[in-house]
PDB file of N, CA and C in Angstrom:
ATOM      1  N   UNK A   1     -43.738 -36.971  -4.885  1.00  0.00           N
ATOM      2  CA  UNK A   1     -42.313 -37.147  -4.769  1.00  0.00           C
ATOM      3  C   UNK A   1     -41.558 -36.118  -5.596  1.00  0.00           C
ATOM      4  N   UNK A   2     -42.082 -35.894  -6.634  1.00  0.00           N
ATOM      5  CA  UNK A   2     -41.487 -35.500  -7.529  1.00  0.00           C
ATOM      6  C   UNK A   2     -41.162 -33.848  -7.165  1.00  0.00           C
ATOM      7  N   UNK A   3     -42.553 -32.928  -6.314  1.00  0.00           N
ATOM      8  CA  UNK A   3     -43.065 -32.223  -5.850  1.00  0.00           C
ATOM      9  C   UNK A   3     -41.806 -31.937  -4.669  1.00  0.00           C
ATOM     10  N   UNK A   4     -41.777 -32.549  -3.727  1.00  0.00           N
ATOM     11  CA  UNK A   4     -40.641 -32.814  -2.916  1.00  0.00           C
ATOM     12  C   UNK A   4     -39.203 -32.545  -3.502  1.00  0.00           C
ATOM     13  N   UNK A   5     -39.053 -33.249  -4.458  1.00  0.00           N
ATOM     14  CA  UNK A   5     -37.029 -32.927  -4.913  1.00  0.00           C
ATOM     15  C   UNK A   5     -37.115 -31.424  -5.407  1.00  0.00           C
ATOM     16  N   UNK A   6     -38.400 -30.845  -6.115  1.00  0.00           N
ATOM     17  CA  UNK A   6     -38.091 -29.463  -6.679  1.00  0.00           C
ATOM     18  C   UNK A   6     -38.177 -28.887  -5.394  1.00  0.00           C
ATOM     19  N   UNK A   7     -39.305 -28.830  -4.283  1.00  0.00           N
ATOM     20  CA  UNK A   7     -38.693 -27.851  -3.372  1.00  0.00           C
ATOM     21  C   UNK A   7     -37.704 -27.835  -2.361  1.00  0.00           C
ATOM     22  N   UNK A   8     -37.473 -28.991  -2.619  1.00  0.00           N
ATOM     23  CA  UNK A   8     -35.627 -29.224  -2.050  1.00  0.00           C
ATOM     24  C   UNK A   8     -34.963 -28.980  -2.814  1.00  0.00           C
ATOM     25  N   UNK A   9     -34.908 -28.924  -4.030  1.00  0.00           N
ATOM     26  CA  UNK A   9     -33.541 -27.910  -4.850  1.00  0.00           C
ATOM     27  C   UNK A   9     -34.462 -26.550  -4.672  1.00  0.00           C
ATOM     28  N   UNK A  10     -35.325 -26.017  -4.825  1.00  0.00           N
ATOM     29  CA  UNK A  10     -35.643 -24.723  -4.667  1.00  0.00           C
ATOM     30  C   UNK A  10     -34.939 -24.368  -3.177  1.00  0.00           C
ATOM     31  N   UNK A  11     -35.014 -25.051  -2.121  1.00  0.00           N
ATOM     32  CA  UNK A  11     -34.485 -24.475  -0.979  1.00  0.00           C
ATOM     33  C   UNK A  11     -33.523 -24.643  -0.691  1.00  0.00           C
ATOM     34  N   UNK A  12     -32.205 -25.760  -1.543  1.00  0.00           N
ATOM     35  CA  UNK A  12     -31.098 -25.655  -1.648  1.00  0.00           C
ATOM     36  C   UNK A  12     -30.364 -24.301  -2.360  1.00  0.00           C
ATOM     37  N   UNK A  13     -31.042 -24.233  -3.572  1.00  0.00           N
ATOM     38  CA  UNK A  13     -30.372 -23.318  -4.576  1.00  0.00           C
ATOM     39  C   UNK A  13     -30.665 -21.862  -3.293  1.00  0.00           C
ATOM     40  N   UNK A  14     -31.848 -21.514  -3.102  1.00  0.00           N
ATOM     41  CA  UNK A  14     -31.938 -20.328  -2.215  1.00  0.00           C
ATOM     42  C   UNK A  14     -30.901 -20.149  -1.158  1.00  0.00           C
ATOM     43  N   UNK A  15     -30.502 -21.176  -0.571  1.00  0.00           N
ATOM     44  CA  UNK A  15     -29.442 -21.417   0.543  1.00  0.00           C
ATOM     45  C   UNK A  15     -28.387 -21.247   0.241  1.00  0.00           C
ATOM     46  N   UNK A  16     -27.895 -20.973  -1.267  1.00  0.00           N
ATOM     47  CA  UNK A  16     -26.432 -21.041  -1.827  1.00  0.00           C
ATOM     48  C   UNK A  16     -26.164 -19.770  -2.261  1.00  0.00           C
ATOM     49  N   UNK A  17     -27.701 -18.773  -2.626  1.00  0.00           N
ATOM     50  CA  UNK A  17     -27.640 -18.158  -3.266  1.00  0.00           C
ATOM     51  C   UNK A  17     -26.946 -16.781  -1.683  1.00  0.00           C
ATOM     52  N   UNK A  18     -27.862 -16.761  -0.891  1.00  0.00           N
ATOM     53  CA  UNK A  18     -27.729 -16.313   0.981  1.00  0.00           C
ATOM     54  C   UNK A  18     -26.257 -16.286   1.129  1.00  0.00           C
ATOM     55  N   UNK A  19     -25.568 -17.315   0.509  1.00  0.00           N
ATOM     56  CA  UNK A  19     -23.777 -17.682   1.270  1.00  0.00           C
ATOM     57  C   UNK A  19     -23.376 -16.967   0.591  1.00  0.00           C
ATOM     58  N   UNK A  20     -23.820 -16.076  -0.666  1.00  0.00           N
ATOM     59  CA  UNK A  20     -23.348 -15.567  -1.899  1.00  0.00           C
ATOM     60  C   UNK A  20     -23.299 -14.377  -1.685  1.00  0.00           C
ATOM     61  N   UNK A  21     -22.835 -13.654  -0.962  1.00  0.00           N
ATOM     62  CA  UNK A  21     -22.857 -12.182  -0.298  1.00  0.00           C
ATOM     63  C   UNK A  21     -22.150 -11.423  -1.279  1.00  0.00           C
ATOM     64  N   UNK A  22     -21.657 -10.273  -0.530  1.00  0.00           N
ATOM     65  CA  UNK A  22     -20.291  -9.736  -1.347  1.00  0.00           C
ATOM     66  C   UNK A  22     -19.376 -10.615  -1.406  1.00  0.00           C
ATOM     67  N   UNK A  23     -18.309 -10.434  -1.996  1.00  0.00           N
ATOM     68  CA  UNK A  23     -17.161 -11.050  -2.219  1.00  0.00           C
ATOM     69  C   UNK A  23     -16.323 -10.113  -1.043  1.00  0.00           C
ATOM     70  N   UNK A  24     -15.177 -11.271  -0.086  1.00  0.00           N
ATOM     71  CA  UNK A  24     -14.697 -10.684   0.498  1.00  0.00           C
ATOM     72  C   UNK A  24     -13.635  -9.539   0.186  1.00  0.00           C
ATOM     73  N   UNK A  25     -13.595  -8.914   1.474  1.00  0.00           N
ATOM     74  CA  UNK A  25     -12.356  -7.506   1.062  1.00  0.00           C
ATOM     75  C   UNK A  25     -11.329  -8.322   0.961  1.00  0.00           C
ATOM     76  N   UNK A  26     -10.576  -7.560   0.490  1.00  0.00           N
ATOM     77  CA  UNK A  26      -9.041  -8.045   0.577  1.00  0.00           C
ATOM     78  C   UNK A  26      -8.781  -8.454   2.186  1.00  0.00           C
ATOM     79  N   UNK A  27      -7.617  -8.983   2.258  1.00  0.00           N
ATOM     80  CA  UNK A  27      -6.830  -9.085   3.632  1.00  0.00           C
ATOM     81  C   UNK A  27      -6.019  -7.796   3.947  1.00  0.00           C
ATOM     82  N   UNK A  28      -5.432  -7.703   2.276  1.00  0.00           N
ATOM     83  CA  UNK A  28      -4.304  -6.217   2.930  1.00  0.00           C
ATOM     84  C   UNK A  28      -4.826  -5.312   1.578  1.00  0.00           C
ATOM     85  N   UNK A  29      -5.117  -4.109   1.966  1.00  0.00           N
ATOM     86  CA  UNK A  29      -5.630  -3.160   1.668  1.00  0.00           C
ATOM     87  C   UNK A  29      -4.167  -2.519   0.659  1.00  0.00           C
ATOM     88  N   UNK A  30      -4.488  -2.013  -0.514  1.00  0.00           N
ATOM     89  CA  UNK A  30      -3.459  -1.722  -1.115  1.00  0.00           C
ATOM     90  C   UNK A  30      -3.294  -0.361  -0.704  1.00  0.00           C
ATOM     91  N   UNK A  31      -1.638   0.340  -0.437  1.00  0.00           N
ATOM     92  CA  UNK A  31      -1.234   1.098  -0.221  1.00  0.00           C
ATOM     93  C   UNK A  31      -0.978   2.312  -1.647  1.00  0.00           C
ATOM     94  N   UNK A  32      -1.886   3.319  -0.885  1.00  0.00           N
ATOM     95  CA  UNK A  32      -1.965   4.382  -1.990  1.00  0.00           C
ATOM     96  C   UNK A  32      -0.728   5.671  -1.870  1.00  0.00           C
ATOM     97  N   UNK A  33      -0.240   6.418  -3.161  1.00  0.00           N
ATOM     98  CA  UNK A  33       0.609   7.322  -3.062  1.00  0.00           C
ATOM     99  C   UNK A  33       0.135   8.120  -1.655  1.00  0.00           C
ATOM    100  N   UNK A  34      -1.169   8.735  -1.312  1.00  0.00           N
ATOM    101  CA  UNK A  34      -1.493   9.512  -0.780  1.00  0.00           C
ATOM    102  C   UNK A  34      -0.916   9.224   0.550  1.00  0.00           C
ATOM    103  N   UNK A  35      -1.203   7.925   0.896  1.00  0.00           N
ATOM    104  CA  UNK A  35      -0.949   7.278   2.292  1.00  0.00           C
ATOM    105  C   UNK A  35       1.182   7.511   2.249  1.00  0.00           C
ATOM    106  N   UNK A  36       1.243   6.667   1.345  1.00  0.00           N
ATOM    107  CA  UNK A  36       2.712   6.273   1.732  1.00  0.00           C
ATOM    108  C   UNK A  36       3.155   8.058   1.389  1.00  0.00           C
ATOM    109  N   UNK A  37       3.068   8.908   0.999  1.00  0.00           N
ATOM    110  CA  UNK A  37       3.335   9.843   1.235  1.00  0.00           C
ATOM    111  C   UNK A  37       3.532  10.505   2.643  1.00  0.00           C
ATOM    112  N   UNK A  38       2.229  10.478   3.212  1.00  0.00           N
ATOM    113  CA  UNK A  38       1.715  10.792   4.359  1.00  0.00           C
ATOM    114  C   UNK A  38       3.082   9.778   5.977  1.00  0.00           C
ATOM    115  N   UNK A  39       3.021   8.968   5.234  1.00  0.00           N
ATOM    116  CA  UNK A  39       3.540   7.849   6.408  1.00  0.00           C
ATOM    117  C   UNK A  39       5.196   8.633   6.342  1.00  0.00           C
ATOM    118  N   UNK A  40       5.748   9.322   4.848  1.00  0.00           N
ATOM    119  CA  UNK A  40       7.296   9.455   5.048  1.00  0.00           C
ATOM    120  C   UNK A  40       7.196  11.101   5.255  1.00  0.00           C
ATOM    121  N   UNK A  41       6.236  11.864   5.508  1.00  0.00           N
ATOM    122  CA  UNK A  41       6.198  13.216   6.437  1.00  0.00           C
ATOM    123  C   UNK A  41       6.009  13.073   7.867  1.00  0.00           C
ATOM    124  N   UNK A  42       5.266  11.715   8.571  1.00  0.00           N
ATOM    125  CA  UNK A  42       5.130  11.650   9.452  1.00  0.00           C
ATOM    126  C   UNK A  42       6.250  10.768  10.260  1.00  0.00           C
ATOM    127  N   UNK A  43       7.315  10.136   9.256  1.00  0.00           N
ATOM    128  CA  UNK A  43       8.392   9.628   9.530  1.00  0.00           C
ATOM    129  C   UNK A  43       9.894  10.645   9.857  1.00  0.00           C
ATOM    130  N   UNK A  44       9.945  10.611  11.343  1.00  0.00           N
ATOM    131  CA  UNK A  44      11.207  11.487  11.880  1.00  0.00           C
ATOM    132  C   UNK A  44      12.433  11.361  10.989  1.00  0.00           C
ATOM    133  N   UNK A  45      12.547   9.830  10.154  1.00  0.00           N
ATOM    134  CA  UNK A  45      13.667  10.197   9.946  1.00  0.00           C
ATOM    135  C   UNK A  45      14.057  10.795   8.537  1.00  0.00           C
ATOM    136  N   UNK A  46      12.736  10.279   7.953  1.00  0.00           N
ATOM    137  CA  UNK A  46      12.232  10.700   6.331  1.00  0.00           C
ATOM    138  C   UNK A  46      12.386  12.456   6.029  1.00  0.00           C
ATOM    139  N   UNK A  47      11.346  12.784   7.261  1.00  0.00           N
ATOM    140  CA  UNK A  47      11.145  14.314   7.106  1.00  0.00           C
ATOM    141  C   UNK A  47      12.523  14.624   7.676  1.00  0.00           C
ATOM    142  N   UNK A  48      13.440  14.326   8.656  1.00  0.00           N
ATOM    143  CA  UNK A  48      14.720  15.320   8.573  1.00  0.00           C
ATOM    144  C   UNK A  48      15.623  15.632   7.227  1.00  0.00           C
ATOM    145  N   UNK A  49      15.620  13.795   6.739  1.00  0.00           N
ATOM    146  CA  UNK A  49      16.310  13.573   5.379  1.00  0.00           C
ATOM    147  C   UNK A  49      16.106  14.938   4.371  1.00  0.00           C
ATOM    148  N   UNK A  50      14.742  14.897   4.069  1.00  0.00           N
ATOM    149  CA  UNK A  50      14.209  15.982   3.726  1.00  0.00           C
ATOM    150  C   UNK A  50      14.678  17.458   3.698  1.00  0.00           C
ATOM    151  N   UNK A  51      14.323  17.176   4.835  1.00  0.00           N
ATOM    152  CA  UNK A  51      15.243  19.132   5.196  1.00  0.00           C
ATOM    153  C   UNK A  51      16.770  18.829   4.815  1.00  0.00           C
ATOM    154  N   UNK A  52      17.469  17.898   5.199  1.00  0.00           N
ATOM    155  CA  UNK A  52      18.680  18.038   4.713  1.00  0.00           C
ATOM    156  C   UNK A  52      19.310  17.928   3.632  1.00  0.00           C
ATOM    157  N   UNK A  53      18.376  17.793   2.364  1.00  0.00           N
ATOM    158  CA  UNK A  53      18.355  17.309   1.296  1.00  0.00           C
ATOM    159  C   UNK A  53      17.828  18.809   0.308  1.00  0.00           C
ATOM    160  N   UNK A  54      16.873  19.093   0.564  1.00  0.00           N
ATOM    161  CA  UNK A  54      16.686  20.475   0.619  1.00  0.00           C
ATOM    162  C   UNK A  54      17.422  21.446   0.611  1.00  0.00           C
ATOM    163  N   UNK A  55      18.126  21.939   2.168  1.00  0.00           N
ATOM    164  CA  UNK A  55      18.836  22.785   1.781  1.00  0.00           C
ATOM    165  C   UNK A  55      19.649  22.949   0.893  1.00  0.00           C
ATOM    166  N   UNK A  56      20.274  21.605   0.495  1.00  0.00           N
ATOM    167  CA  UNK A  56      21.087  21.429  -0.866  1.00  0.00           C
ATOM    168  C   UNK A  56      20.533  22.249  -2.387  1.00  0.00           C
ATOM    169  N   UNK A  57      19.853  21.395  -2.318  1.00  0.00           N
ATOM    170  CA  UNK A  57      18.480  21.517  -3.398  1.00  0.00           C
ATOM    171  C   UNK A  57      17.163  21.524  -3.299  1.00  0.00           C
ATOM    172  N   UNK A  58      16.396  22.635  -3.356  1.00  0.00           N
ATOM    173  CA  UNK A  58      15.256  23.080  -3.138  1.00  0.00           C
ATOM    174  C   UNK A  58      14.372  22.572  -4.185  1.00  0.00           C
ATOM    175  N   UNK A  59      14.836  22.434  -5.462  1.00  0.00           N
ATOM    176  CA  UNK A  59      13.723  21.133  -6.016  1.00  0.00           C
ATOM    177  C   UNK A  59      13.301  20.243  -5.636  1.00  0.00           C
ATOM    178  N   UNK A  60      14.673  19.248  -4.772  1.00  0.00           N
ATOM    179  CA  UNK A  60      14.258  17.844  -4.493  1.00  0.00           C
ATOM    180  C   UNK A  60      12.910  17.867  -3.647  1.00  0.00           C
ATOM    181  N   UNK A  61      12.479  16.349  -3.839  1.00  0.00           N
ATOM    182  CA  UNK A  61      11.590  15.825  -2.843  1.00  0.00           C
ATOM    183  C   UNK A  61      11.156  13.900  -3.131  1.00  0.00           C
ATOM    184  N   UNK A  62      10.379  13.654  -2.337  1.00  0.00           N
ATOM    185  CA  UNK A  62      10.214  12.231  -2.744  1.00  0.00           C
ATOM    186  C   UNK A  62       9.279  12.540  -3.884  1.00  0.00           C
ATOM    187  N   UNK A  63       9.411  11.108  -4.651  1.00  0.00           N
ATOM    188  CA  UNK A  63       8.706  10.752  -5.477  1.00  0.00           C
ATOM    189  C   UNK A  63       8.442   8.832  -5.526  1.00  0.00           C
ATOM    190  N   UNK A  64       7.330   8.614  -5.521  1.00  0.00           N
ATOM    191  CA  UNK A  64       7.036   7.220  -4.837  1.00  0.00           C
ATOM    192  C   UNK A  64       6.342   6.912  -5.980  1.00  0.00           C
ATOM    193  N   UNK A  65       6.781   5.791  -6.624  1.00  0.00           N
ATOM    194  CA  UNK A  65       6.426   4.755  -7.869  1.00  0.00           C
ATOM    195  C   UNK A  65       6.117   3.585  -6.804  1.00  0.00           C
ATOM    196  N   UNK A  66       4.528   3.106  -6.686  1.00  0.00           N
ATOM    197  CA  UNK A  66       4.434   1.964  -5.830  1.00  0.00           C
ATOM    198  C   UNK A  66       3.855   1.462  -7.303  1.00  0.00           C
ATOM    199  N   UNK A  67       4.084  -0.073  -6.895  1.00  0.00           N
ATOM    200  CA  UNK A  67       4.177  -0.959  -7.941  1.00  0.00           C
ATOM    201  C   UNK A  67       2.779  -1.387  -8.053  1.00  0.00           C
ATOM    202  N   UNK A  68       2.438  -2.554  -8.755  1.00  0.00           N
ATOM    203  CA  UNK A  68       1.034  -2.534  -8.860  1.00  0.00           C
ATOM    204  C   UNK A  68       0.730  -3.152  -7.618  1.00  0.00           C
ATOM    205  N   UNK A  69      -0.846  -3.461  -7.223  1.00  0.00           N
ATOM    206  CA  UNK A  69      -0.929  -4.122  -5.759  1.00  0.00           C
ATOM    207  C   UNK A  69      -2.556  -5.600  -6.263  1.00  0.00           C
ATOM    208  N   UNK A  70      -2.588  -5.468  -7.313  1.00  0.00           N
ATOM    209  CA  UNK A  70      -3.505  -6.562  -7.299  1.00  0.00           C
ATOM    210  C   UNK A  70      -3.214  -8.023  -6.367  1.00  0.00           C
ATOM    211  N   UNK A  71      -2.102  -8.660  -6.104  1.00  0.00           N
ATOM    212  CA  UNK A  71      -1.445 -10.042  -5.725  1.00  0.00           C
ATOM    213  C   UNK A  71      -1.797  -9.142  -4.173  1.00  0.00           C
ATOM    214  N   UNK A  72      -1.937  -8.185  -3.716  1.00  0.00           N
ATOM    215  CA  UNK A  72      -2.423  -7.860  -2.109  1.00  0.00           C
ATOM    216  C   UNK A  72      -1.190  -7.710  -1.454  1.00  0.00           C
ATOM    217  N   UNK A  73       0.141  -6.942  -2.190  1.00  0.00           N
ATOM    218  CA  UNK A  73       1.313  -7.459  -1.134  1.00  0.00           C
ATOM    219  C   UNK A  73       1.379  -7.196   0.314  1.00  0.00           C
ATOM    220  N   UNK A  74       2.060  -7.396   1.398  1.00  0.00           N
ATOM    221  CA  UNK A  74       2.023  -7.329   2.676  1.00  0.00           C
ATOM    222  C   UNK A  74       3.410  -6.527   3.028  1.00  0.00           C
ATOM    223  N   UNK A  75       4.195  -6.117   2.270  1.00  0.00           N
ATOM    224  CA  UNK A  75       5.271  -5.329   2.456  1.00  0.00           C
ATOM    225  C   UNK A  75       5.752  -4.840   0.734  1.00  0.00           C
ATOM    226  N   UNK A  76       6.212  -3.929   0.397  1.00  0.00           N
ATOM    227  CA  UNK A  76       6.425  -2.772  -0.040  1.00  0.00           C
ATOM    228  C   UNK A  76       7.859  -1.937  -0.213  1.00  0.00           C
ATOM    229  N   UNK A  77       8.974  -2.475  -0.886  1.00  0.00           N
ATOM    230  CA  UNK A  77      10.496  -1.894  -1.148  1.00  0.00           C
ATOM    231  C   UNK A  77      10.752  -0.808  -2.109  1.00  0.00           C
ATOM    232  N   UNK A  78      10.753   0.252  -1.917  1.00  0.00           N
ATOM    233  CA  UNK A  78      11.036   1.056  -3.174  1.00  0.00           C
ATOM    234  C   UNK A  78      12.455   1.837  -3.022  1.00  0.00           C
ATOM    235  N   UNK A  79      13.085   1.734  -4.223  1.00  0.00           N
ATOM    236  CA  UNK A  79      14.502   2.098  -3.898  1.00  0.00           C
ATOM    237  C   UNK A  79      14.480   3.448  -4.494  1.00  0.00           C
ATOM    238  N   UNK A  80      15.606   4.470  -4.585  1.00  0.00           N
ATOM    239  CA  UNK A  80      15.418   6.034  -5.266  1.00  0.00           C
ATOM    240  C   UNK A  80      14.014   6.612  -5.704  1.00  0.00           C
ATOM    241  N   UNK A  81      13.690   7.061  -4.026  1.00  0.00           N
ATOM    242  CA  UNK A  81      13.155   7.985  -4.201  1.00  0.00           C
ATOM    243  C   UNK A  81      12.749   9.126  -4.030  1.00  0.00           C
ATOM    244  N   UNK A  82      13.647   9.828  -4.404  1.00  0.00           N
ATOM    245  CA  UNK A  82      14.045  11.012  -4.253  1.00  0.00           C
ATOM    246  C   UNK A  82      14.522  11.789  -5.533  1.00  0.00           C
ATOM    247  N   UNK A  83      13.597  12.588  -6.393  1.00  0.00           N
ATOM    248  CA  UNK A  83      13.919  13.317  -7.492  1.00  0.00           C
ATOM    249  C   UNK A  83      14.427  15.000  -7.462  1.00  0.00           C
ATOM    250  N   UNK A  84      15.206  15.682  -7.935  1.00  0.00           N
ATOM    251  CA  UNK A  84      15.243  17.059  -7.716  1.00  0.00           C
ATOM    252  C   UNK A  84      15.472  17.354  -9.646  1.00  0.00           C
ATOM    253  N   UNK A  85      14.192  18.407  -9.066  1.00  0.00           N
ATOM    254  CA  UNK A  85      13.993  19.344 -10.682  1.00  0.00           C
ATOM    255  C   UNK A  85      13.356  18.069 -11.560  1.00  0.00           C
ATOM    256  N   UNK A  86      12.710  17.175 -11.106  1.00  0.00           N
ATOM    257  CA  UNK A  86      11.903  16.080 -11.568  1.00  0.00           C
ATOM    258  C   UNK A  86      12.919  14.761 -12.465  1.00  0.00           C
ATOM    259  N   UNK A  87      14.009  14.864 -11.896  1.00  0.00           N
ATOM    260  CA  UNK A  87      14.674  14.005 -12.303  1.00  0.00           C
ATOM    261  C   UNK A  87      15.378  13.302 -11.096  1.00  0.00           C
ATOM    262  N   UNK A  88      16.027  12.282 -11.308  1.00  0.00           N
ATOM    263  CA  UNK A  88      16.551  11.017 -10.092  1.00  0.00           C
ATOM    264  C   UNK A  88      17.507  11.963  -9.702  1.00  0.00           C
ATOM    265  N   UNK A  89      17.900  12.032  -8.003  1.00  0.00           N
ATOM    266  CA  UNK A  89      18.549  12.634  -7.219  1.00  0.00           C
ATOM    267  C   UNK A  89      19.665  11.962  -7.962  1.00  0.00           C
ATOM    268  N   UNK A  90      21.426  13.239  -7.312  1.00  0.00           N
ATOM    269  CA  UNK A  90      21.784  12.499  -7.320  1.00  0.00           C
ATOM    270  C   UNK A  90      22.641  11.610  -5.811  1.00  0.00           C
ATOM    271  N   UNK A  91      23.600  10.319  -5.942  1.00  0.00           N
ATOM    272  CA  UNK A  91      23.467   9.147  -5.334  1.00  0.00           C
ATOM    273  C   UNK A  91      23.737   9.819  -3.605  1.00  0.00           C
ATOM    274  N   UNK A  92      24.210  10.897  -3.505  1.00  0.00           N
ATOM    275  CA  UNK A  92      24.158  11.561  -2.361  1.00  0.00           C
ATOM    276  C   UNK A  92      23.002  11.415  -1.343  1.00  0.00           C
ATOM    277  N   UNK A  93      22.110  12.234  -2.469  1.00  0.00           N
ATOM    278  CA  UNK A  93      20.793  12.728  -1.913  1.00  0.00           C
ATOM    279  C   UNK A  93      19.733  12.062  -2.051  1.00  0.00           C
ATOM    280  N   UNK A  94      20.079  10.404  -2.594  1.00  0.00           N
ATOM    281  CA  UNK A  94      19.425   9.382  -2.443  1.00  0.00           C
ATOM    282  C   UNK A  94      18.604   8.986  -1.271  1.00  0.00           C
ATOM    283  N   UNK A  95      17.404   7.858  -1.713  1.00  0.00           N
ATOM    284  CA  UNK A  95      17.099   7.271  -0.574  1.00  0.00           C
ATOM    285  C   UNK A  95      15.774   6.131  -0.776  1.00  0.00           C
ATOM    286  N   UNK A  96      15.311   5.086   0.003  1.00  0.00           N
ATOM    287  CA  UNK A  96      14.967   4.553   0.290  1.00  0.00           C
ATOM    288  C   UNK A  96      14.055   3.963   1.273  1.00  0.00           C
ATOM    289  N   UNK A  97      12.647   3.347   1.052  1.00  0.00           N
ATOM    290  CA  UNK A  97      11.906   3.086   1.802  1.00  0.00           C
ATOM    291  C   UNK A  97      11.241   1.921   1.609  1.00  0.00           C
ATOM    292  N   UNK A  98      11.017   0.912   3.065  1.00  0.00           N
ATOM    293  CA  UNK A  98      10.178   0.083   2.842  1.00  0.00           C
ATOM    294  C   UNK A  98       8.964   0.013   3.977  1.00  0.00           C
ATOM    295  N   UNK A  99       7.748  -0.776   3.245  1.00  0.00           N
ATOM    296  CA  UNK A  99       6.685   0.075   4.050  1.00  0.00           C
ATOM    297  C   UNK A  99       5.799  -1.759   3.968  1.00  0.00           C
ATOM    298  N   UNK A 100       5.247  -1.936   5.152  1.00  0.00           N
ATOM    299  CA  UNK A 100       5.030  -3.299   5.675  1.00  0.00           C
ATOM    300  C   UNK A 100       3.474  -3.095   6.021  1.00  0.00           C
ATOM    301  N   UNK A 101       2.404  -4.205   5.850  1.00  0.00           N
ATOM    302  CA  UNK A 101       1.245  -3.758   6.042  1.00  0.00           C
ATOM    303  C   UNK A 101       0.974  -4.487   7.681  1.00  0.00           C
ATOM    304  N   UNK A 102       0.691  -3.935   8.490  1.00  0.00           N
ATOM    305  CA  UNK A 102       0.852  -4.348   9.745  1.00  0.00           C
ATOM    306  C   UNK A 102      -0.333  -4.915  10.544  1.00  0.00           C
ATOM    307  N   UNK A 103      -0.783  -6.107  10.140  1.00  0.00           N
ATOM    308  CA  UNK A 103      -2.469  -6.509  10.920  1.00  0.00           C
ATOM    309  C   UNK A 103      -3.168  -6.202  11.788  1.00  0.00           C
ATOM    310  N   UNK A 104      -2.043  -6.202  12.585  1.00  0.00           N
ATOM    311  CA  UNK A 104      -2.860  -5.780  14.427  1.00  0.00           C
ATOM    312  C   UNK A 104      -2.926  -4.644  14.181  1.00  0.00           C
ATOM    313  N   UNK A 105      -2.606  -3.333  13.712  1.00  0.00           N
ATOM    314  CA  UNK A 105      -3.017  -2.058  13.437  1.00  0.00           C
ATOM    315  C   UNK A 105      -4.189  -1.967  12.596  1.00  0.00           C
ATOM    316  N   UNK A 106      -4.182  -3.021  11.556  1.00  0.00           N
ATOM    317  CA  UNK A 106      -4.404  -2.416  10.277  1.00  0.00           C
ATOM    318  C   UNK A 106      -4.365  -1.543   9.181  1.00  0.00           C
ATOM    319  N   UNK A 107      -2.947  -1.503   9.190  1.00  0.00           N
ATOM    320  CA  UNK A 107      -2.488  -0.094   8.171  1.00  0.00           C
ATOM    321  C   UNK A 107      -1.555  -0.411   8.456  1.00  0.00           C
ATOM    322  N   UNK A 108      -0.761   0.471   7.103  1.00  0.00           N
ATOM    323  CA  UNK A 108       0.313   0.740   6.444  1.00  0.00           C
ATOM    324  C   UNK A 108       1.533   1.208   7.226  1.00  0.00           C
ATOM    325  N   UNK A 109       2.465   0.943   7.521  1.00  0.00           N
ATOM    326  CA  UNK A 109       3.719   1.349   8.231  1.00  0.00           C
ATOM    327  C   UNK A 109       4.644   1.419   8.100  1.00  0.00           C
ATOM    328  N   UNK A 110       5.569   2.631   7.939  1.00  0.00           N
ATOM    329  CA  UNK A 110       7.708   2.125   7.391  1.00  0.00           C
ATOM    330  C   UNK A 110       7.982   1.078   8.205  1.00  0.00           C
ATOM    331  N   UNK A 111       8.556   0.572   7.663  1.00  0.00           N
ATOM    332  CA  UNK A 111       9.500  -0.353   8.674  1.00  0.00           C
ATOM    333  C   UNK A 111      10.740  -0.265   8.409  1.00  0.00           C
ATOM    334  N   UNK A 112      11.437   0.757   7.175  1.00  0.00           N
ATOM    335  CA  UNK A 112      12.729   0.863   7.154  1.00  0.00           C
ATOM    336  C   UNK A 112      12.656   2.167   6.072  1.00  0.00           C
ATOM    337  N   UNK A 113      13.679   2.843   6.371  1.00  0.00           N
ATOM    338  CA  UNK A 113      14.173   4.167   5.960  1.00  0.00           C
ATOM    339  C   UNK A 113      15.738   4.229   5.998  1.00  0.00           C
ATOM    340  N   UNK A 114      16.062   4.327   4.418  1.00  0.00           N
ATOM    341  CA  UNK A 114      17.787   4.482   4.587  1.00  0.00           C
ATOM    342  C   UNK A 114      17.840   5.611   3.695  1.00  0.00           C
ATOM    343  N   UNK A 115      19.199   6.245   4.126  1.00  0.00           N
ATOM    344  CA  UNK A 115      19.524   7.489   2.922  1.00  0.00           C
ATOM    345  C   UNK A 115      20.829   7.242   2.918  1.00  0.00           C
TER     346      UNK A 115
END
């Protein structure tokens, strides 16, 4: 009997140990400078902003402070960002982006652009 309960916890514990895989991925993948960079050159209305912001001032450009992402967020608000000569534009040549993590794609996407 006794013989019996150990190899039933031996083949329990083994069975728990099997469910014990990796730890799952995240759900939403945290959004890196590289990406959200990438997403506001490939954004028509980002990259015109750009040029028009530019000709003004040839320093400016974005500069993207994303916040931390441990909590996994699913959308993404960052207000002024836009620096020239490495300092905050000014309120002119401002601007704004928010960037939404989109499931059925899987990836990262603007979903809003203001200047």
């Amino acid at each position: 009997m006794i013989r019996a309960t150990q190899a039933s916890a031996c083949l329990f514990s083994f069975l728990v140990l099997m469910g014990c895989g990796e730890p799952p991925k995240p759900a939403v993948p945290a959004l890196n400078p590289q990406q959200a960079a990438t997403l506001l050159h490939y954004n028509n209305k980002a990259e015109v902003w750009m040029i028009h912001v530019k000709r003004s001032d040839p320093t400016c450009e974005y500069k993207l402070d994303l916040p931390d992402q441990y909590k996994h967020p699913t959308e993404i608000d960052l207000n002024h960002i836009v620096v020239c000569g490495g300092r905050p534009a000014p309120v002119e040549f401002d601007a704004s982006v928010s960037f939404a993590y989109d499931k059925d794609q899987k990836r990262w996407v603007i979903t809003r652009f203001s200047s």
